[in-house]
C-alpha atoms as a PDB file:
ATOM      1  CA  UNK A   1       0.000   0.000   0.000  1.00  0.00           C
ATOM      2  CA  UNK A   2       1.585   3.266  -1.029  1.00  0.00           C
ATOM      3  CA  UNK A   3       0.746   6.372   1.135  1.00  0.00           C
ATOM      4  CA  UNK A   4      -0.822   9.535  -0.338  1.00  0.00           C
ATOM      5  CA  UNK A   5      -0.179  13.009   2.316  1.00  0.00           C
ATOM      6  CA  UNK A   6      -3.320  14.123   4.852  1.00  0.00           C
ATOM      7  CA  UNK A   7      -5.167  11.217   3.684  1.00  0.00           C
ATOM      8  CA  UNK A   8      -7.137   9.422   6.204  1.00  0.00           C
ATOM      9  CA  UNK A   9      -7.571   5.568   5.385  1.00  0.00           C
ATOM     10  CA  UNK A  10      -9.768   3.174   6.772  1.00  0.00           C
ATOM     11  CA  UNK A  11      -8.761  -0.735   7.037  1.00  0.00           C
ATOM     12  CA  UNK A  12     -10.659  -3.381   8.161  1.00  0.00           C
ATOM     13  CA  UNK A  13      -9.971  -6.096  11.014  1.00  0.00           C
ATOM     14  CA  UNK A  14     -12.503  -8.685  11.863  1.00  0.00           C
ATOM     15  CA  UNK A  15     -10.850 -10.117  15.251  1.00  0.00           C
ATOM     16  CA  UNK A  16     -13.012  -9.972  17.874  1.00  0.00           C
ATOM     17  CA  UNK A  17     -10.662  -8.833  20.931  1.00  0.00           C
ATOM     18  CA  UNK A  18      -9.477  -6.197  18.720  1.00  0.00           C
ATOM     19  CA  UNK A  19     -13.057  -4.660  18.159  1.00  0.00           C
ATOM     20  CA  UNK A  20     -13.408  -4.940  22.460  1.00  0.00           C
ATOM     21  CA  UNK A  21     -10.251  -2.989  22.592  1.00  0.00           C
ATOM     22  CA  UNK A  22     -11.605  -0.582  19.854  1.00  0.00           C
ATOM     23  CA  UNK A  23     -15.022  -0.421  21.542  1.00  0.00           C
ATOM     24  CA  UNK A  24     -12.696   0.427  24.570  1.00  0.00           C
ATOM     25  CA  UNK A  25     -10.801   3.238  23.122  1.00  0.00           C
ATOM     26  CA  UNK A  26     -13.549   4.841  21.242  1.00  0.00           C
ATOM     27  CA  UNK A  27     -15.039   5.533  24.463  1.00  0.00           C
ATOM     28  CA  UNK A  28     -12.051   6.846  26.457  1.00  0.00           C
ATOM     29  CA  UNK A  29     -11.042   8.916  23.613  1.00  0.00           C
ATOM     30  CA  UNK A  30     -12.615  12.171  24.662  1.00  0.00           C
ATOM     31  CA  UNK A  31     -11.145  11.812  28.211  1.00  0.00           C
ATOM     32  CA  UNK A  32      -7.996  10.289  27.386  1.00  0.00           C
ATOM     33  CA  UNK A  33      -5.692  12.960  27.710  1.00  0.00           C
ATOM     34  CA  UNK A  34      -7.197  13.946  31.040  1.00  0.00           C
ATOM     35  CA  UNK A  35      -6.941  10.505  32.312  1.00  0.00           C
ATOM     36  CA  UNK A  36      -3.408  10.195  31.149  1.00  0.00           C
ATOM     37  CA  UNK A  37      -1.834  13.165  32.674  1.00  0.00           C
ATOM     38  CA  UNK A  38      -4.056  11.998  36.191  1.00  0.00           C
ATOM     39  CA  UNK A  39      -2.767   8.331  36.210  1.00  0.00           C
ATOM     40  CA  UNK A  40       0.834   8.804  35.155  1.00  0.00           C
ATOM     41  CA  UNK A  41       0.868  12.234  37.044  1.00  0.00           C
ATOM     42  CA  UNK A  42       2.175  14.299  34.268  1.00  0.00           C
ATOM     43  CA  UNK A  43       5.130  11.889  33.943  1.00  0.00           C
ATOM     44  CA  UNK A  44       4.461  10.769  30.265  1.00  0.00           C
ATOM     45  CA  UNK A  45       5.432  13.589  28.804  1.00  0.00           C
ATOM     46  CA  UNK A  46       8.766  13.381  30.281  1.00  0.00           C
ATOM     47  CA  UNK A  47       9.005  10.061  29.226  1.00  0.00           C
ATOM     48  CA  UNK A  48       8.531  11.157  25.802  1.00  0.00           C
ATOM     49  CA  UNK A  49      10.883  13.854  25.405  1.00  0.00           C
ATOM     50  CA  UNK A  50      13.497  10.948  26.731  1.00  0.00           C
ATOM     51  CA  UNK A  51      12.235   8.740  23.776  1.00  0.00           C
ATOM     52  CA  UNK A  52      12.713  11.285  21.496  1.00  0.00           C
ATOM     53  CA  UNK A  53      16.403  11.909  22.653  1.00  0.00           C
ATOM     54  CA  UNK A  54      17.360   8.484  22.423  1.00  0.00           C
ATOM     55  CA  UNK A  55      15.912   7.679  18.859  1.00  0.00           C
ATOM     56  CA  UNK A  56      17.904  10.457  17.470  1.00  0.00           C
ATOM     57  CA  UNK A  57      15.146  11.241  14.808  1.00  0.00           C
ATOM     58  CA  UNK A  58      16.357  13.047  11.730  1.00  0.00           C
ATOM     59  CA  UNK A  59      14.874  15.322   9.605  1.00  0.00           C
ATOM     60  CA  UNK A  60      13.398  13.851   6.219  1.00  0.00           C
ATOM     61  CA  UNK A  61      12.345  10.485   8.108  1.00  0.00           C
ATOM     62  CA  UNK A  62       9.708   8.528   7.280  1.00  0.00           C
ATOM     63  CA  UNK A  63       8.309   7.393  10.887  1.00  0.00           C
ATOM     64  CA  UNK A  64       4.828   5.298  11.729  1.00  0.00           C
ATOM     65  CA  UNK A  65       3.251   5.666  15.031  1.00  0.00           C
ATOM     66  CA  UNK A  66       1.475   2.594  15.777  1.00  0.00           C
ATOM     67  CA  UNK A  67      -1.183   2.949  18.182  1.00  0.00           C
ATOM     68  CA  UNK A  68      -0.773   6.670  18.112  1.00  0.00           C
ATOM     69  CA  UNK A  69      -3.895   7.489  20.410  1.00  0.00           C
ATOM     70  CA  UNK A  70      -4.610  11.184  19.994  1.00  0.00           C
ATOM     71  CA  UNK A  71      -1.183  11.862  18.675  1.00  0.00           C
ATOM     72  CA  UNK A  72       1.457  12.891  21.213  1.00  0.00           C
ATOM     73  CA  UNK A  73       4.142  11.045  19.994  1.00  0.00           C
ATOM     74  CA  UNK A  74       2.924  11.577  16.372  1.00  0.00           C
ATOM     75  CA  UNK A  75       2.799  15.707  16.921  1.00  0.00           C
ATOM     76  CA  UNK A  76       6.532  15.010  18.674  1.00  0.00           C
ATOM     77  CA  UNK A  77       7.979  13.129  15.334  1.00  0.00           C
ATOM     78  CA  UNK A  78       6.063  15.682  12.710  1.00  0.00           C
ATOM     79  CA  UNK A  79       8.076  18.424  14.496  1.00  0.00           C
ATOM     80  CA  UNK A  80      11.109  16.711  13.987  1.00  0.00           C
ATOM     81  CA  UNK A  81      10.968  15.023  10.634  1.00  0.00           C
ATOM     82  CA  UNK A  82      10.381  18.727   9.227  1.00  0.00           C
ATOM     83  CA  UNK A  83       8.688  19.250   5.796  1.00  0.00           C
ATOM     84  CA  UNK A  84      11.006  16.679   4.128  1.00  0.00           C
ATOM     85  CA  UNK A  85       9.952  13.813   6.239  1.00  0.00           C
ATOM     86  CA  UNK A  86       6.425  12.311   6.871  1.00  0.00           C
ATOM     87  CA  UNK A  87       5.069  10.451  10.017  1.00  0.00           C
ATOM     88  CA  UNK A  88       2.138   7.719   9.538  1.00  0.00           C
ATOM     89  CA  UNK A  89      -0.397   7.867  12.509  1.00  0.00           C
ATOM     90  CA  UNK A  90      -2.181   4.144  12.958  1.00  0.00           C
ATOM     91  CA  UNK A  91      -4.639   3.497  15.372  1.00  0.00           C
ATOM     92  CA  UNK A  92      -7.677   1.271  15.753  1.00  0.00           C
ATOM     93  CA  UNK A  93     -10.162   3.930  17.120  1.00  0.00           C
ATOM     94  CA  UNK A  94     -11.399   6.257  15.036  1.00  0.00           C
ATOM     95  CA  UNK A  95     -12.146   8.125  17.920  1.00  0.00           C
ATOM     96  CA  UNK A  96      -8.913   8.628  18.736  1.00  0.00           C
ATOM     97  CA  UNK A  97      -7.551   9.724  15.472  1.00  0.00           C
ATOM     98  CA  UNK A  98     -10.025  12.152  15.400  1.00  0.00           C
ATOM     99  CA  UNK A  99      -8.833  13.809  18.186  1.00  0.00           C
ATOM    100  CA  UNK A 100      -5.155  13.486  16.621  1.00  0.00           C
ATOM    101  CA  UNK A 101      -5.810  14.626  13.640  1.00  0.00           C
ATOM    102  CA  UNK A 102      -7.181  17.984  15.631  1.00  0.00           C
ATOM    103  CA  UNK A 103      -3.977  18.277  17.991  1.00  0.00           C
ATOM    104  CA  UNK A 104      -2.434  17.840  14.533  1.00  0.00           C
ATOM    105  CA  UNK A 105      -3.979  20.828  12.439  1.00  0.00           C
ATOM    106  CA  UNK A 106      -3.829  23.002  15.593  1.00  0.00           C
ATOM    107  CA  UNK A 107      -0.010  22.799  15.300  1.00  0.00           C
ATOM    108  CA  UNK A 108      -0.119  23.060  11.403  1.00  0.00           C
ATOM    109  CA  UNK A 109       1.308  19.815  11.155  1.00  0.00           C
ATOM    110  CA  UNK A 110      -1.163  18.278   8.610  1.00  0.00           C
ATOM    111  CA  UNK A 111       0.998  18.163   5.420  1.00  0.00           C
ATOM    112  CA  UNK A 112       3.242  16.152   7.167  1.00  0.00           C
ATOM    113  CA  UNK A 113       0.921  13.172   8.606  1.00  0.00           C
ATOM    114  CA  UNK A 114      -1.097  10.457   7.442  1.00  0.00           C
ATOM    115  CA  UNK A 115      -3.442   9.080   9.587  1.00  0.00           C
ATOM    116  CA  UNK A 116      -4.732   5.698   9.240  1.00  0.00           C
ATOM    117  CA  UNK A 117      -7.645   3.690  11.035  1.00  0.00           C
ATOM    118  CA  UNK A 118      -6.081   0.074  11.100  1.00  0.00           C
ATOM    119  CA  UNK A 119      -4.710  -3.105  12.508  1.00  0.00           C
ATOM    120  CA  UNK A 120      -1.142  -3.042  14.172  1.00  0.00           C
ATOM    121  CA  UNK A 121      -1.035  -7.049  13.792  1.00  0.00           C
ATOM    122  CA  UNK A 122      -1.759  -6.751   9.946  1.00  0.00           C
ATOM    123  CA  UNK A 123      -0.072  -3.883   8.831  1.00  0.00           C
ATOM    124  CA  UNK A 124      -1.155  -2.507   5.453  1.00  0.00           C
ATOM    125  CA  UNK A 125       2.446  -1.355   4.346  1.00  0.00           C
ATOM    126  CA  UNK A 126       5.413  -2.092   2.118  1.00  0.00           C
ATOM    127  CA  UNK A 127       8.323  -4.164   3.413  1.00  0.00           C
ATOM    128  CA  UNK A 128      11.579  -2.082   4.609  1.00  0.00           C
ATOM    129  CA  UNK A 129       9.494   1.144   4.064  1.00  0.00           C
ATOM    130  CA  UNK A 130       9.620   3.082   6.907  1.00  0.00           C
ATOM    131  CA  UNK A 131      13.123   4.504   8.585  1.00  0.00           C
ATOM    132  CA  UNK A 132      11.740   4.564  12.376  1.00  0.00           C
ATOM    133  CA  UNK A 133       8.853   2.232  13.615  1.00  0.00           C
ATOM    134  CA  UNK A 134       7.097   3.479  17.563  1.00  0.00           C
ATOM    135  CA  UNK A 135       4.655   2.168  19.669  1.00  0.00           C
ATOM    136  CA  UNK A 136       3.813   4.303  22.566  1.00  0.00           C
ATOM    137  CA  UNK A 137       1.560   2.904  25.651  1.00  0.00           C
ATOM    138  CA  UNK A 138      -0.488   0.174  23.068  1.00  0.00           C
ATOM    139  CA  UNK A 139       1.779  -2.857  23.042  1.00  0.00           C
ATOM    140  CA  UNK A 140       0.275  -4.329  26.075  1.00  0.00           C
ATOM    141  CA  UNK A 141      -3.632  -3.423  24.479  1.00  0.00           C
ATOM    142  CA  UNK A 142      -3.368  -5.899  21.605  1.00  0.00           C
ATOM    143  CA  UNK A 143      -3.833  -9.591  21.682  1.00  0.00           C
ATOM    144  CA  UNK A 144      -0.507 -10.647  19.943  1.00  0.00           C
ATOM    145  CA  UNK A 145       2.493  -8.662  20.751  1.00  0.00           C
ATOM    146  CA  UNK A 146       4.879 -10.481  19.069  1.00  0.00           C
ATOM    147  CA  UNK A 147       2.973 -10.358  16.007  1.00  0.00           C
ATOM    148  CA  UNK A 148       2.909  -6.384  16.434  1.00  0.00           C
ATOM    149  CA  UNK A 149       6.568  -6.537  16.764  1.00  0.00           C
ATOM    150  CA  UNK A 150       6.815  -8.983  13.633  1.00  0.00           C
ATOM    151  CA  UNK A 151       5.454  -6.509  11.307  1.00  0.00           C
ATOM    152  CA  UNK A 152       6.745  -3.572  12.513  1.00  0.00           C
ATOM    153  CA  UNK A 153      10.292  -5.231  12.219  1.00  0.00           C
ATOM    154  CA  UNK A 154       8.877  -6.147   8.439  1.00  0.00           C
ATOM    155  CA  UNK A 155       7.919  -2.410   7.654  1.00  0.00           C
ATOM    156  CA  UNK A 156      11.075  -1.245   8.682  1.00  0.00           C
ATOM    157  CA  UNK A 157      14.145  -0.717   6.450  1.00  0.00           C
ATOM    158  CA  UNK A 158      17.208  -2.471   6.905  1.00  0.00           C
ATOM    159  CA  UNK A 159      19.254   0.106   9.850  1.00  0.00           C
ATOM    160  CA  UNK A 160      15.629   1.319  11.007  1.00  0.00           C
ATOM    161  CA  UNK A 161      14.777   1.380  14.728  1.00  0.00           C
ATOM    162  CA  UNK A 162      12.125   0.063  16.018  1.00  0.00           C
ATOM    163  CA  UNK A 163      10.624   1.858  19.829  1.00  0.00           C
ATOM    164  CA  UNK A 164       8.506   0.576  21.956  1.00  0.00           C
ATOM    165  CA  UNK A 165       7.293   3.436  25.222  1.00  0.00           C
ATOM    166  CA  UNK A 166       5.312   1.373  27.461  1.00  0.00           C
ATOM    167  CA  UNK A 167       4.320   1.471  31.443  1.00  0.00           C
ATOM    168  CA  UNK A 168       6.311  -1.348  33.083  1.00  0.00           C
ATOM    169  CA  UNK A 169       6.614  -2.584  36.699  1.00  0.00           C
ATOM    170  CA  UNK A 170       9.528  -1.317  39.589  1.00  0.00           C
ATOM    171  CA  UNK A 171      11.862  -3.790  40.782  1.00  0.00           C
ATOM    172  CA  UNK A 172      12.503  -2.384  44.080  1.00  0.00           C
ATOM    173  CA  UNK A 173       9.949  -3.709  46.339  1.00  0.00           C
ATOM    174  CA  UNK A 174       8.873  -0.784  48.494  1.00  0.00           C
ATOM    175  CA  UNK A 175       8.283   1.026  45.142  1.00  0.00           C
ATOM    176  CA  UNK A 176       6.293  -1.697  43.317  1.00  0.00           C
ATOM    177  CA  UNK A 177       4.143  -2.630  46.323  1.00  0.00           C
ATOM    178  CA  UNK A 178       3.042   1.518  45.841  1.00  0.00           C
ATOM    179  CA  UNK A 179       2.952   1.292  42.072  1.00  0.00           C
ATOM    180  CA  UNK A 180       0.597  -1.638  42.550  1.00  0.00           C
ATOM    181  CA  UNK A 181      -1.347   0.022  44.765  1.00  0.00           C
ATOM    182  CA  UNK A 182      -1.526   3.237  42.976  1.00  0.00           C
ATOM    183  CA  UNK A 183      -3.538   1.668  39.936  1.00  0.00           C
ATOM    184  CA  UNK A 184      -5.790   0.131  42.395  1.00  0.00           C
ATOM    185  CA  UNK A 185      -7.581   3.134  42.795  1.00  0.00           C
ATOM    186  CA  UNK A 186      -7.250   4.040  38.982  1.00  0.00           C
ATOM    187  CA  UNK A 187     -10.627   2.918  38.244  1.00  0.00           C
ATOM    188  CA  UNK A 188     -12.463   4.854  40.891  1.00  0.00           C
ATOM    189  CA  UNK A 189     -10.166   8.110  39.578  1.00  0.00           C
ATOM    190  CA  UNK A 190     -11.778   7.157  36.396  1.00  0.00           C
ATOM    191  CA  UNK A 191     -15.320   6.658  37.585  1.00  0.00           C
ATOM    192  CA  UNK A 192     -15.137  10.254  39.948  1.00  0.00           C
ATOM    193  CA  UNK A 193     -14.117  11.872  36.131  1.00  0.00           C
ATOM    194  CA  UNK A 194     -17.324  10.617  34.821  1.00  0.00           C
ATOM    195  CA  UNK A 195     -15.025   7.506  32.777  1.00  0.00           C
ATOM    196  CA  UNK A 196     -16.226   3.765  32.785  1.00  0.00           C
ATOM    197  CA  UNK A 197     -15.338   1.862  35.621  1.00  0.00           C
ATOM    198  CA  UNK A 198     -14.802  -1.092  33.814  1.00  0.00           C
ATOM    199  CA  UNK A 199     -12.644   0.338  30.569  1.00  0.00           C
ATOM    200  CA  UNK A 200      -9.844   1.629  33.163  1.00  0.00           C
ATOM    201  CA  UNK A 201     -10.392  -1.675  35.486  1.00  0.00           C
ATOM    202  CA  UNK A 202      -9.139  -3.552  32.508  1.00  0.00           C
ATOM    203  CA  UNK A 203      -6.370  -0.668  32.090  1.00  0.00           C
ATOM    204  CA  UNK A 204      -4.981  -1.061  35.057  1.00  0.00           C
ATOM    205  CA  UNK A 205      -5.235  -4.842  34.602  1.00  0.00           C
ATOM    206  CA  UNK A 206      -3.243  -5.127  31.031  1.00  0.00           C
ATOM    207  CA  UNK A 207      -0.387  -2.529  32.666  1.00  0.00           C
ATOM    208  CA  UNK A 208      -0.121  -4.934  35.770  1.00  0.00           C
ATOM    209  CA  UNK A 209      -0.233  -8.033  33.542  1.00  0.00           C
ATOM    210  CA  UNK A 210       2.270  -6.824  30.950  1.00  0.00           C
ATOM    211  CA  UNK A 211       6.119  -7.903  30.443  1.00  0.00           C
ATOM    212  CA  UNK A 212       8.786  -7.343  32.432  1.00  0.00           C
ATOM    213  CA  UNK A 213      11.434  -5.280  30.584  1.00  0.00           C
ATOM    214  CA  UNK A 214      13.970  -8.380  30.126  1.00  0.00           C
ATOM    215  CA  UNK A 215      10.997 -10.559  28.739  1.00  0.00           C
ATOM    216  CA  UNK A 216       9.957  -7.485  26.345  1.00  0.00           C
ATOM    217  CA  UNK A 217      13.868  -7.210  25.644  1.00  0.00           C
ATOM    218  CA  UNK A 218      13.505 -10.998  23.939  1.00  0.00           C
ATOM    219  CA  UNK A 219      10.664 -10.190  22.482  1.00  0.00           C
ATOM    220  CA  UNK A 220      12.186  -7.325  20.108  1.00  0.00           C
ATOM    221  CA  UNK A 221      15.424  -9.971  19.722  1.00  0.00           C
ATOM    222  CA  UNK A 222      13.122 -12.680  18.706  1.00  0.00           C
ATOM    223  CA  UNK A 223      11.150 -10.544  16.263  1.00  0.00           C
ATOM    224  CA  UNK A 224      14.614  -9.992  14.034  1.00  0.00           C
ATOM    225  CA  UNK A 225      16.104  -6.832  16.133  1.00  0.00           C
ATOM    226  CA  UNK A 226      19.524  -6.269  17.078  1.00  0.00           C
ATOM    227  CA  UNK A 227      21.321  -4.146  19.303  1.00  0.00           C
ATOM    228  CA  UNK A 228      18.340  -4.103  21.736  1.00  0.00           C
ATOM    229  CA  UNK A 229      18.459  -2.106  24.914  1.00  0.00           C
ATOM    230  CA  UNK A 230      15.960  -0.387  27.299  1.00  0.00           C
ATOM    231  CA  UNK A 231      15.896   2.393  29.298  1.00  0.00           C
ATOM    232  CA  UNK A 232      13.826   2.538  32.847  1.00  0.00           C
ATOM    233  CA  UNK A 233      11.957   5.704  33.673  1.00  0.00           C
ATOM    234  CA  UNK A 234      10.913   6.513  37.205  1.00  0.00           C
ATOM    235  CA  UNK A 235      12.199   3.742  38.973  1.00  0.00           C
ATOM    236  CA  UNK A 236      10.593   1.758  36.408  1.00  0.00           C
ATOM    237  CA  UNK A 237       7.311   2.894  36.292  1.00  0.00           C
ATOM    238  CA  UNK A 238       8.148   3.581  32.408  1.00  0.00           C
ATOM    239  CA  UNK A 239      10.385   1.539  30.094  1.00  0.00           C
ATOM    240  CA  UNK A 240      11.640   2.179  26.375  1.00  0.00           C
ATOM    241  CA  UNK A 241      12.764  -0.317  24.283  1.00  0.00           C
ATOM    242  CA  UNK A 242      14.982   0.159  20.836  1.00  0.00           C
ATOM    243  CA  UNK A 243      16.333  -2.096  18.703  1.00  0.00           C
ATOM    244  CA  UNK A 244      17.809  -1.819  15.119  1.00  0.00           C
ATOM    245  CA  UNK A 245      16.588  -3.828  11.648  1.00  0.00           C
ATOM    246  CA  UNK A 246      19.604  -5.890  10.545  1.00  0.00           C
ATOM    247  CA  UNK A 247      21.211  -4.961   7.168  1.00  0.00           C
ATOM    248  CA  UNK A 248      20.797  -8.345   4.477  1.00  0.00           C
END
């Protein structure tokens, strides 16, 4: 599938955990950003400026967001890549890219971002297209990582990176016992914002639930990356993964 600019493209997926998880997202989508600054107490944006350090993104890239939400991480690449590169914006809500596709026009970023409504397990791209592959907090929302990782190892051009940005859990016990605790209560945060309940109940479950950072680091090396290596942000609460596409 070749990409035309500012178009928005709609792809199909008919697996059924994926449309819960769409069902999901659709609905926190007005909210989200709220939510997100509440639970991770501002510290994601931190963590993202970090990412953005380490990937050493270049101007005249050609990055895809997987899983892009309402477009942080996107809006952060656009302003790098300048007008010779281009960032691809994938998510599975439509709700969501909505609401990226406005943070993106308010920062008259549109000519250089192409959103598209789609499947991260079935990616509807070229192989070795893309120089720079990200997934930022969705890895641990869809029902086969490693096949995420599989195709975004495919899309990507032989030297490209590959970054995964993802909640993790603290080693140190003290800290993990209040980490735990902490998105206990996430849920009722959620529920005295007006949110579901149950959406950020099974939020709070999938972060719990989710890799540790050596496991994820296996994952990327298993998928056909090399030189993989994570960094841990507050004491763990955050973890980035990077690995680079092998040249042929």
């Amino acid at each position: 599938m070749l990409l035309q600019k500012g178009v928005f493209l709609m792809v199909k997926t008919n697996n059924t955990p994926q449309k819960q998880v769409h069902s999901l997202f659709d609905r926190v989508a007005p909210k989200y950003d709220k939510m997100n600054n509440l639970i991770t107490l501002g510290l994601h944006r931190h963590w993202r400026t970090e990412t953005i350090k380490k990937l050493n993104v270049k101007k005249g890239d050609f990055a895809l967001d997987l899983c892009c939400g309402t477009g942080d991480l996107t809006l952060d690449l656009a302003q790098i890549v300048g007008p010779s590169g281009h960032v691809v914006a994938l998510d599975l809500s439509t709700e969501m890219l909505k609401l990226a596709k406005k943070k993106i026009r308010a920062a008259h970023l549109a000519d250089r971002v192409t959103f598209v409504a789609g499947d991260s397990m079935q990616l509807p791209f070229e192989t070795n297209y893309f120089d720079l592959v990200t997934i930022g907090f969705g890895l641990r929302n869809v029902p086969d990582a490693d096949q995420v990782l599989r195709e975004m190892v495919r899309v990507l051009r032989p030297g490209g990176q590959a970054a995964c940005l993802e909640t993790s859990q603290p080693q140190q016990p003290l800290i993990r016992l209040g980490w735990e605790g902490y998105f206990h209560i996430v849920p009722l945060m959620a529920k005295l914002t007006g949110s579901r309940y149950q959406d950020y109940d099974y939020l709070q479950k999938t972060t719990k639930a989710f890799v540790s950072v050596q496991k994820l680091a296996e994952m990327f090396s298993s998928a056909g990356l090399e030189k993989v290596q994570y960094s841990l942000f507050t004491f763990g609460a955050g973890a980035l993964h990077i690995g680079k596409k092998h040249f042929n």
